[in-house]
C-alpha atoms as a PDB file:
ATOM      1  CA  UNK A   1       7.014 -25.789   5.764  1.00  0.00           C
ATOM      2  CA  UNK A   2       4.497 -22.961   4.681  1.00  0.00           C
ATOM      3  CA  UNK A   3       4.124 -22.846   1.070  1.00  0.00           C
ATOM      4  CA  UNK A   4       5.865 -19.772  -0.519  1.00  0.00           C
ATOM      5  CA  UNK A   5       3.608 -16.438  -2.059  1.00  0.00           C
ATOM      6  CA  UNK A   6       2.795 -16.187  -4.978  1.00  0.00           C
ATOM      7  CA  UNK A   7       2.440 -12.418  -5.857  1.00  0.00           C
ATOM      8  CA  UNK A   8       0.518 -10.817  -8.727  1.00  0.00           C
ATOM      9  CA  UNK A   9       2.428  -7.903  -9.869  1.00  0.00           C
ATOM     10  CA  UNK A  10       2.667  -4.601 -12.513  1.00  0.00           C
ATOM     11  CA  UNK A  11       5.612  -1.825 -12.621  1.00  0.00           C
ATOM     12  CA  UNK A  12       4.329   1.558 -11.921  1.00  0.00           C
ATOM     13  CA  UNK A  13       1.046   0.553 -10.360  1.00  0.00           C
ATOM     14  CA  UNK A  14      -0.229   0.301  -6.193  1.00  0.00           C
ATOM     15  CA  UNK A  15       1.081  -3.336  -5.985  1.00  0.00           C
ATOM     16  CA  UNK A  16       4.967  -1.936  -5.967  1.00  0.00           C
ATOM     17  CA  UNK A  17       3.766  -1.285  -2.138  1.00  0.00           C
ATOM     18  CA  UNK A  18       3.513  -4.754  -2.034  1.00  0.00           C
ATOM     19  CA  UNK A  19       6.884  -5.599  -3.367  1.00  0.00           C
ATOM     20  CA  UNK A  20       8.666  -3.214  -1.012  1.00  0.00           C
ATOM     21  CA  UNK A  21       7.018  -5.121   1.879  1.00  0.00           C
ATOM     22  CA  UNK A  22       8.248  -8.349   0.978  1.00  0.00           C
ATOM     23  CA  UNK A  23      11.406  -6.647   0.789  1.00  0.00           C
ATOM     24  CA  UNK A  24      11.125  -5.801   4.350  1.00  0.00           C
ATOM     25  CA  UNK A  25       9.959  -8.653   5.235  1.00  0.00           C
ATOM     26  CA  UNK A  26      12.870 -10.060   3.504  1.00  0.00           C
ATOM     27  CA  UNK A  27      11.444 -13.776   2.597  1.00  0.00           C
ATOM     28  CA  UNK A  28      11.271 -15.642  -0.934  1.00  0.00           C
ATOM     29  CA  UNK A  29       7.956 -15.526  -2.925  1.00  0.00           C
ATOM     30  CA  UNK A  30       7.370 -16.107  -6.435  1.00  0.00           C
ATOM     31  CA  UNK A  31       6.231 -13.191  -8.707  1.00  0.00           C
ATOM     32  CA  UNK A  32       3.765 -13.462 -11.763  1.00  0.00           C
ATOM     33  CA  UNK A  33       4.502 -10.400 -13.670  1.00  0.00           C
ATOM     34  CA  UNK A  34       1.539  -8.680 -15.788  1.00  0.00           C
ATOM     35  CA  UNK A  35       1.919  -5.898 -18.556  1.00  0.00           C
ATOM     36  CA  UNK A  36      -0.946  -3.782 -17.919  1.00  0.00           C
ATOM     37  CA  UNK A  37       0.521  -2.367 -21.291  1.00  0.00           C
ATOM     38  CA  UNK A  38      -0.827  -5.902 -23.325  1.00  0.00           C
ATOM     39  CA  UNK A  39      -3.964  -5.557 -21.386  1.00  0.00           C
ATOM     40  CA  UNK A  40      -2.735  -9.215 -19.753  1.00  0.00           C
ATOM     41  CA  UNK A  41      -4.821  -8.038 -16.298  1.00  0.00           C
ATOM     42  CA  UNK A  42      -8.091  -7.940 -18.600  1.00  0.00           C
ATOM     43  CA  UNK A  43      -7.490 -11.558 -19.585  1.00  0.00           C
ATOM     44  CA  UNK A  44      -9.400 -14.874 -18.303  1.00  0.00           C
ATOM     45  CA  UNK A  45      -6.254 -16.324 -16.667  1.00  0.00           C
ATOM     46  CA  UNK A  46      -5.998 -13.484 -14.158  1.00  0.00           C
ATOM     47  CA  UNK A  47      -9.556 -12.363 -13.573  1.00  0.00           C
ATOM     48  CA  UNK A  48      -9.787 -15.709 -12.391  1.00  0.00           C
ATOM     49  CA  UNK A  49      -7.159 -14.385  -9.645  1.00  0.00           C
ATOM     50  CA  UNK A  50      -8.866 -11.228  -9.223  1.00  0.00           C
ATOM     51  CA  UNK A  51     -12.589 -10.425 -11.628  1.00  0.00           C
ATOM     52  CA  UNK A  52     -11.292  -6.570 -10.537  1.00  0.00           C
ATOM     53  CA  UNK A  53      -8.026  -6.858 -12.800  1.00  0.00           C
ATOM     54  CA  UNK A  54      -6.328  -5.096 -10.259  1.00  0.00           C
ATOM     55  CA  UNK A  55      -2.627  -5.502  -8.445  1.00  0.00           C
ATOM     56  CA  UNK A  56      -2.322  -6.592  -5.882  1.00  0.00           C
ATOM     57  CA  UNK A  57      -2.977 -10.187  -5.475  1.00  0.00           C
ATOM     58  CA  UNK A  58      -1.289 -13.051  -3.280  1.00  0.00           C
ATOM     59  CA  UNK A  59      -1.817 -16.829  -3.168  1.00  0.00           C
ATOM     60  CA  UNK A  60      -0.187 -18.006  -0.382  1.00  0.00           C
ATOM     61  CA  UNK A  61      -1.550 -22.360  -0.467  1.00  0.00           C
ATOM     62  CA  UNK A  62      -5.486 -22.714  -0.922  1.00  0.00           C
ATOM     63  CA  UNK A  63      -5.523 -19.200   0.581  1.00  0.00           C
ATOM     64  CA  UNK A  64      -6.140 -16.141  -2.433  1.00  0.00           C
ATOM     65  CA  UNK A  65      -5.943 -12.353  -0.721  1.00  0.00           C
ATOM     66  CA  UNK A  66      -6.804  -9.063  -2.980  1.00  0.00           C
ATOM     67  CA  UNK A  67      -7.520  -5.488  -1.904  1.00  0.00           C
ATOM     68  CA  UNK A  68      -3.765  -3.657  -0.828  1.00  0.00           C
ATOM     69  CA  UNK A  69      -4.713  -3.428   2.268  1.00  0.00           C
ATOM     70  CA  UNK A  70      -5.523  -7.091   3.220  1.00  0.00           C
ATOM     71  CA  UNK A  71      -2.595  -7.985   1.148  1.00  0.00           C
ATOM     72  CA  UNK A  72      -0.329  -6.306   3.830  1.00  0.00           C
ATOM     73  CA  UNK A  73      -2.042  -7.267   6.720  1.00  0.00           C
ATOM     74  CA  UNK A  74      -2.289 -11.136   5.884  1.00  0.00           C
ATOM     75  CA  UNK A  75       1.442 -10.835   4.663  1.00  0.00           C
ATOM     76  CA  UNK A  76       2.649  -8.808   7.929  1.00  0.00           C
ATOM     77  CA  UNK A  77       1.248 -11.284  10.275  1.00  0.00           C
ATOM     78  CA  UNK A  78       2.166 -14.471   8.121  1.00  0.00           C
ATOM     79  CA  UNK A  79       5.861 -13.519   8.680  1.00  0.00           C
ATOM     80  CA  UNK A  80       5.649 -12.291  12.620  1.00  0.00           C
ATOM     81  CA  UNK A  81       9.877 -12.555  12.434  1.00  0.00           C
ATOM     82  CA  UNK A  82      10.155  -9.532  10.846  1.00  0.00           C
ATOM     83  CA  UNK A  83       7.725  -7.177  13.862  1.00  0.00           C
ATOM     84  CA  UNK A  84       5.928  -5.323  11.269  1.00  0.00           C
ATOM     85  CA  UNK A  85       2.741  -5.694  12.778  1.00  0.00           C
ATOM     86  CA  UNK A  86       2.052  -5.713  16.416  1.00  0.00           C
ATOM     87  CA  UNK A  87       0.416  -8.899  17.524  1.00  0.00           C
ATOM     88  CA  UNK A  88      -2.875  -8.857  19.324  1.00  0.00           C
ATOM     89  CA  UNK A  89      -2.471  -7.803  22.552  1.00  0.00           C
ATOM     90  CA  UNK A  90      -0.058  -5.265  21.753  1.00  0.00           C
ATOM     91  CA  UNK A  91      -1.833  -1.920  22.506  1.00  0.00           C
ATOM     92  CA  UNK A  92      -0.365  -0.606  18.887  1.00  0.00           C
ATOM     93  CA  UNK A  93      -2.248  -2.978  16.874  1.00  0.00           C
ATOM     94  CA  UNK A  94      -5.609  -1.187  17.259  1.00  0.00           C
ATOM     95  CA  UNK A  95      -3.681   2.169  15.732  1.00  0.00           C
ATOM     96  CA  UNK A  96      -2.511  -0.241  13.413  1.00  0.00           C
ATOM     97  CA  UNK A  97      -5.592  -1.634  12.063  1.00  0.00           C
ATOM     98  CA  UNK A  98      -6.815   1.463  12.421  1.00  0.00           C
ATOM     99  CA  UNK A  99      -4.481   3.423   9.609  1.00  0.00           C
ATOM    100  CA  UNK A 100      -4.183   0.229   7.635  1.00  0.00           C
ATOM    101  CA  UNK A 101      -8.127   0.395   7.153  1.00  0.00           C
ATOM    102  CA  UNK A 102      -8.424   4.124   6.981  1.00  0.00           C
ATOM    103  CA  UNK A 103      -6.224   3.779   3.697  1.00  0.00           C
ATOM    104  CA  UNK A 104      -8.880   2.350   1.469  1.00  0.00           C
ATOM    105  CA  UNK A 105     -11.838   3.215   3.936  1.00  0.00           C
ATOM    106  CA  UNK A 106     -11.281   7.220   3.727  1.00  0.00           C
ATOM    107  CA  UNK A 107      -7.893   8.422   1.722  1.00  0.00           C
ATOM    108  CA  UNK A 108      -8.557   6.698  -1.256  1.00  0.00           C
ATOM    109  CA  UNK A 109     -12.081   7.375  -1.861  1.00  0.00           C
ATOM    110  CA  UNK A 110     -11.337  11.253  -1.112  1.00  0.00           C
ATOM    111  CA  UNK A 111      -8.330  11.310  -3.671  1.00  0.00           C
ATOM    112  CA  UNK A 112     -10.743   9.761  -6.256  1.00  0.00           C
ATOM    113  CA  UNK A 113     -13.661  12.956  -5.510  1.00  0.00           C
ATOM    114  CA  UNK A 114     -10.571  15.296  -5.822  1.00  0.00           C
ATOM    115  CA  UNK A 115      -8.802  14.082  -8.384  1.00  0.00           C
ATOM    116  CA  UNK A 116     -12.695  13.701 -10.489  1.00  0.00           C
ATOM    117  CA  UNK A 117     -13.583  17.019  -9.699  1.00  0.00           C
ATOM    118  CA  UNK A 118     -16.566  15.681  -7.622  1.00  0.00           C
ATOM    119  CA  UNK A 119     -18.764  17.398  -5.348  1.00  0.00           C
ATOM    120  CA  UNK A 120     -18.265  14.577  -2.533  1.00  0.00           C
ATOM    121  CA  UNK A 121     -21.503  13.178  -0.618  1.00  0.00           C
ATOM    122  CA  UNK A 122     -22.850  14.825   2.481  1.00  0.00           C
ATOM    123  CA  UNK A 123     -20.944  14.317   5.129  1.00  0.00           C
ATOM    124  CA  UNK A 124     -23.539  11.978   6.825  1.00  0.00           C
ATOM    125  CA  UNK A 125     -23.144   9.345   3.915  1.00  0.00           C
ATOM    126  CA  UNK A 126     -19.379   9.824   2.534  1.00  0.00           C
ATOM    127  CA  UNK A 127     -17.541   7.699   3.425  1.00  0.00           C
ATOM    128  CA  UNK A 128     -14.583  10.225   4.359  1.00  0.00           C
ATOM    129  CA  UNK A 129     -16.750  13.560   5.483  1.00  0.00           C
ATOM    130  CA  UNK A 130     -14.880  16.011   3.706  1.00  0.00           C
ATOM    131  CA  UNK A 131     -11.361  16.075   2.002  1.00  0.00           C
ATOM    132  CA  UNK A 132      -9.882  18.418   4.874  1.00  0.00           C
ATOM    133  CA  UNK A 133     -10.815  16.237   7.829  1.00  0.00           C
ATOM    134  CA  UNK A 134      -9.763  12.855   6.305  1.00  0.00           C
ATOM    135  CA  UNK A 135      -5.653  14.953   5.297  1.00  0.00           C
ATOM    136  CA  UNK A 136      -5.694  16.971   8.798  1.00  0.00           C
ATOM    137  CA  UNK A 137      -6.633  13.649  10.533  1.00  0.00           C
ATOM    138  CA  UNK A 138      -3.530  11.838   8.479  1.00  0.00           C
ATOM    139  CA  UNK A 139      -1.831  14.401   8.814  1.00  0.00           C
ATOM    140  CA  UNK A 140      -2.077  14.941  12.924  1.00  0.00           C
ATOM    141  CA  UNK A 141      -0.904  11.388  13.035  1.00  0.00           C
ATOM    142  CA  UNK A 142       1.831  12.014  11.181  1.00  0.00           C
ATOM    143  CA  UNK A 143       3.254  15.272  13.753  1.00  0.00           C
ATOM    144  CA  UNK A 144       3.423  12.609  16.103  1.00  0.00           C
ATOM    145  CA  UNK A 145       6.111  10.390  14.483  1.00  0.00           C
ATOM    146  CA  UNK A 146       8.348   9.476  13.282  1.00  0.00           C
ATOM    147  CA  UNK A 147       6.359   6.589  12.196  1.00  0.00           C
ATOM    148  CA  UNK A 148       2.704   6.011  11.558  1.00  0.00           C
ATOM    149  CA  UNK A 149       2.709   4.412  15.508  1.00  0.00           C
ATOM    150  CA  UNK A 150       5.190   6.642  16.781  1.00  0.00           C
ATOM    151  CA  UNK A 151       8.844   5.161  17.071  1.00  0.00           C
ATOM    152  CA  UNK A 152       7.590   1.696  15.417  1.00  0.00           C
ATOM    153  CA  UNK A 153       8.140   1.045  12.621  1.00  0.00           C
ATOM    154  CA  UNK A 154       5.288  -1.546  10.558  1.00  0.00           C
ATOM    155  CA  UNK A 155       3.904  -2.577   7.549  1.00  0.00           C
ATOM    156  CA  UNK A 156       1.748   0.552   7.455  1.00  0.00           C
ATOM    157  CA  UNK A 157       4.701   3.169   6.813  1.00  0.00           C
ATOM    158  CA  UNK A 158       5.223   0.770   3.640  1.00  0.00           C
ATOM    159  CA  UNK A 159       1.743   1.151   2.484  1.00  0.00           C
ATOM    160  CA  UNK A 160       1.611   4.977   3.375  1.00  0.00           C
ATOM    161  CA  UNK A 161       5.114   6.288   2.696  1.00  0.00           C
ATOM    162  CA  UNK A 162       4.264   4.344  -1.097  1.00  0.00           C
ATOM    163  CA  UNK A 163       1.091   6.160  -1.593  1.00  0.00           C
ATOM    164  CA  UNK A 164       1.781   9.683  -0.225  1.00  0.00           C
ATOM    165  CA  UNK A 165       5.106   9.344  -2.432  1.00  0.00           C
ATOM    166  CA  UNK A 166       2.695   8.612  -5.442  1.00  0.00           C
ATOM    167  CA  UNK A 167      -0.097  11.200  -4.528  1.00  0.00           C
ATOM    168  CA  UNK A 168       1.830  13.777  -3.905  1.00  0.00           C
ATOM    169  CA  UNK A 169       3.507  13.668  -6.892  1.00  0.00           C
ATOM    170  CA  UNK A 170       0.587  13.680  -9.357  1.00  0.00           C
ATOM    171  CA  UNK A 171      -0.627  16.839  -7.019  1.00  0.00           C
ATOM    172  CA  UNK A 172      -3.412  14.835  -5.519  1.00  0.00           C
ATOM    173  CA  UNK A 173      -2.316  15.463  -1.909  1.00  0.00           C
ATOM    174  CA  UNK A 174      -0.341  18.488  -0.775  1.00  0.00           C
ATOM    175  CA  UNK A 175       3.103  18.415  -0.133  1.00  0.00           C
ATOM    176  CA  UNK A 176       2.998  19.268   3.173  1.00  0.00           C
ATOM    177  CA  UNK A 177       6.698  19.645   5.203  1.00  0.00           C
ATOM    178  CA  UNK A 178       5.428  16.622   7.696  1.00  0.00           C
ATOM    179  CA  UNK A 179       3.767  14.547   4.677  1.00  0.00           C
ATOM    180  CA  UNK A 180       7.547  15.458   2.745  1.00  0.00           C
ATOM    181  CA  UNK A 181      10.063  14.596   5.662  1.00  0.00           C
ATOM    182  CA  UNK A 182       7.405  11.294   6.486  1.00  0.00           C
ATOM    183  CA  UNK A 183       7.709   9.898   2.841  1.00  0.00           C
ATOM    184  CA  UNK A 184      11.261  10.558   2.537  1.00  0.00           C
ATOM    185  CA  UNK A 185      12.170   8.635   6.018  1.00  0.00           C
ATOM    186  CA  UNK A 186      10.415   5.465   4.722  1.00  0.00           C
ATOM    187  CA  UNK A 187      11.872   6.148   1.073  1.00  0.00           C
ATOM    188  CA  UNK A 188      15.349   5.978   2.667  1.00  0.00           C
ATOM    189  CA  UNK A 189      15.462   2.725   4.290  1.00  0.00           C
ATOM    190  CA  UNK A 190      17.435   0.248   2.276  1.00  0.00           C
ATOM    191  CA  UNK A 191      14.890  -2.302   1.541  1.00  0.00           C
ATOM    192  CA  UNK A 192      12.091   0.522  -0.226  1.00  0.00           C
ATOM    193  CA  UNK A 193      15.312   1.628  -2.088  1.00  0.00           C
ATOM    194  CA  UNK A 194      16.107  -1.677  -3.393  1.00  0.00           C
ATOM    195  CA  UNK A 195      12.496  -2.634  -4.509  1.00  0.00           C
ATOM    196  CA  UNK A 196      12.260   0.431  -6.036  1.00  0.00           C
ATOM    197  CA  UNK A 197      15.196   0.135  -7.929  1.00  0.00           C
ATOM    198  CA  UNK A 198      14.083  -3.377  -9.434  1.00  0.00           C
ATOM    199  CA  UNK A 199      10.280  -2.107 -10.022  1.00  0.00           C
ATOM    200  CA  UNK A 200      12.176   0.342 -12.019  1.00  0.00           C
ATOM    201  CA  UNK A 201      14.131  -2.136 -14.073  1.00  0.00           C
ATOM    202  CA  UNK A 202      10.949  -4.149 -14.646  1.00  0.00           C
ATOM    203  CA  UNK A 203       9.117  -1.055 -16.038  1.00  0.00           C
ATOM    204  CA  UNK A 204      12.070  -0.690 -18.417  1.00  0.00           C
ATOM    205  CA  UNK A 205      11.939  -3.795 -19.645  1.00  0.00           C
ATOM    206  CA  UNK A 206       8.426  -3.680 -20.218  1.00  0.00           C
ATOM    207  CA  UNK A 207       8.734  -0.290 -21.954  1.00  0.00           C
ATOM    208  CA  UNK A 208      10.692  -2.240 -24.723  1.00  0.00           C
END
């Protein structure tokens, strides 16, 4: 029997895109809670897990996995049951890989130049050539829905419905009418309602 997950976790922070996903995926895993509020993701016992002190992390046996990213794709095809990521061989898992990479590859970096007020890199060494190309490309995908890969649903709607609901509302992405109707489709489905709802506790019971 495979060993269960153990996942590395803060309220209010990118790794509750990770606990919606288990949610989909709908499997057990055991959850080490930090309080980025006590400063425990600075501490020895969990840079040892991740010298970034960042959420998320996964141990799943001998195996350690950081970065969002490759925390959703080594969970989505550890648990193939639940068809949130097309095998290889299916012709959707190169779109897949594709907009699961482009996540940390372009839209991330980009937000951070925005939200910094930098003057990006030429586009010949940025990693995202400008801000406009990376949101129309994102956002061209998107027109062709009603999913990330069209009528599929996978494990990267979790990771983007998550982070467009986030950037959008701190203002760091634009709240477009496709971007809006996208995040609230994922947001609806009863397992992102569910984690959210006990993220939510968790941050309350930190806040005491």
């Amino acid at each position: 029997m495979s060993p269960k997950v153990t996942f590395f976790h803060a309220p209010n922070s990118r790794s509750g895109g990770t606990r919606a996903l288990l949610e989909e995926l709908g499997v057990p895993f055991d959850m080490h809670v930090l309080n980025f509020k006590q400063g425990e993701q600075r501490q020895p016992e969990y840079l040892a897990i991740n010298p970034m002190g960042k959420v998320p992390a996964i141990r799943h046996g001998d195996a350690l996995i950081t970065e969002q990213p490759a925390v959703f794709l080594y969970l989505a095809d550890l648990y193939p049951e639940a068809k949130l990521a097309p095998p290889i061989g299916d012709p959707l898992r190169g779109p897949y890989l594709r907009w699961m990479v482009y996540y940390g590859s372009c839209f991330e970096p980009a937000l951070v130049d925005k939200s910094m007020q930098r003057t990006p890199a030429a586009p010949s060494t940025c990693p995202y050539g400008d801000f406009d190309t990376m949101l129309k490309t994102l956002t061209d995908q998107l027109e062709q829905g009603p999913y990330m890969l069209g009528d599929t649903f996978s494990a990267a709607d979790v990771l983007w419905g998550t982070a467009l609901n986030w950037t959008t509302m701190f203002k760091l992405v634009p709240e477009l009418p496709v971007i809006r109707v996208y995040i609230d489709r994922v947001l609806a489905r009863p397992a992102m309602q569910r984690a959210a709802a006990a993220d939510a506790a968790l941050a309350a019971a930190q806040a005491v």
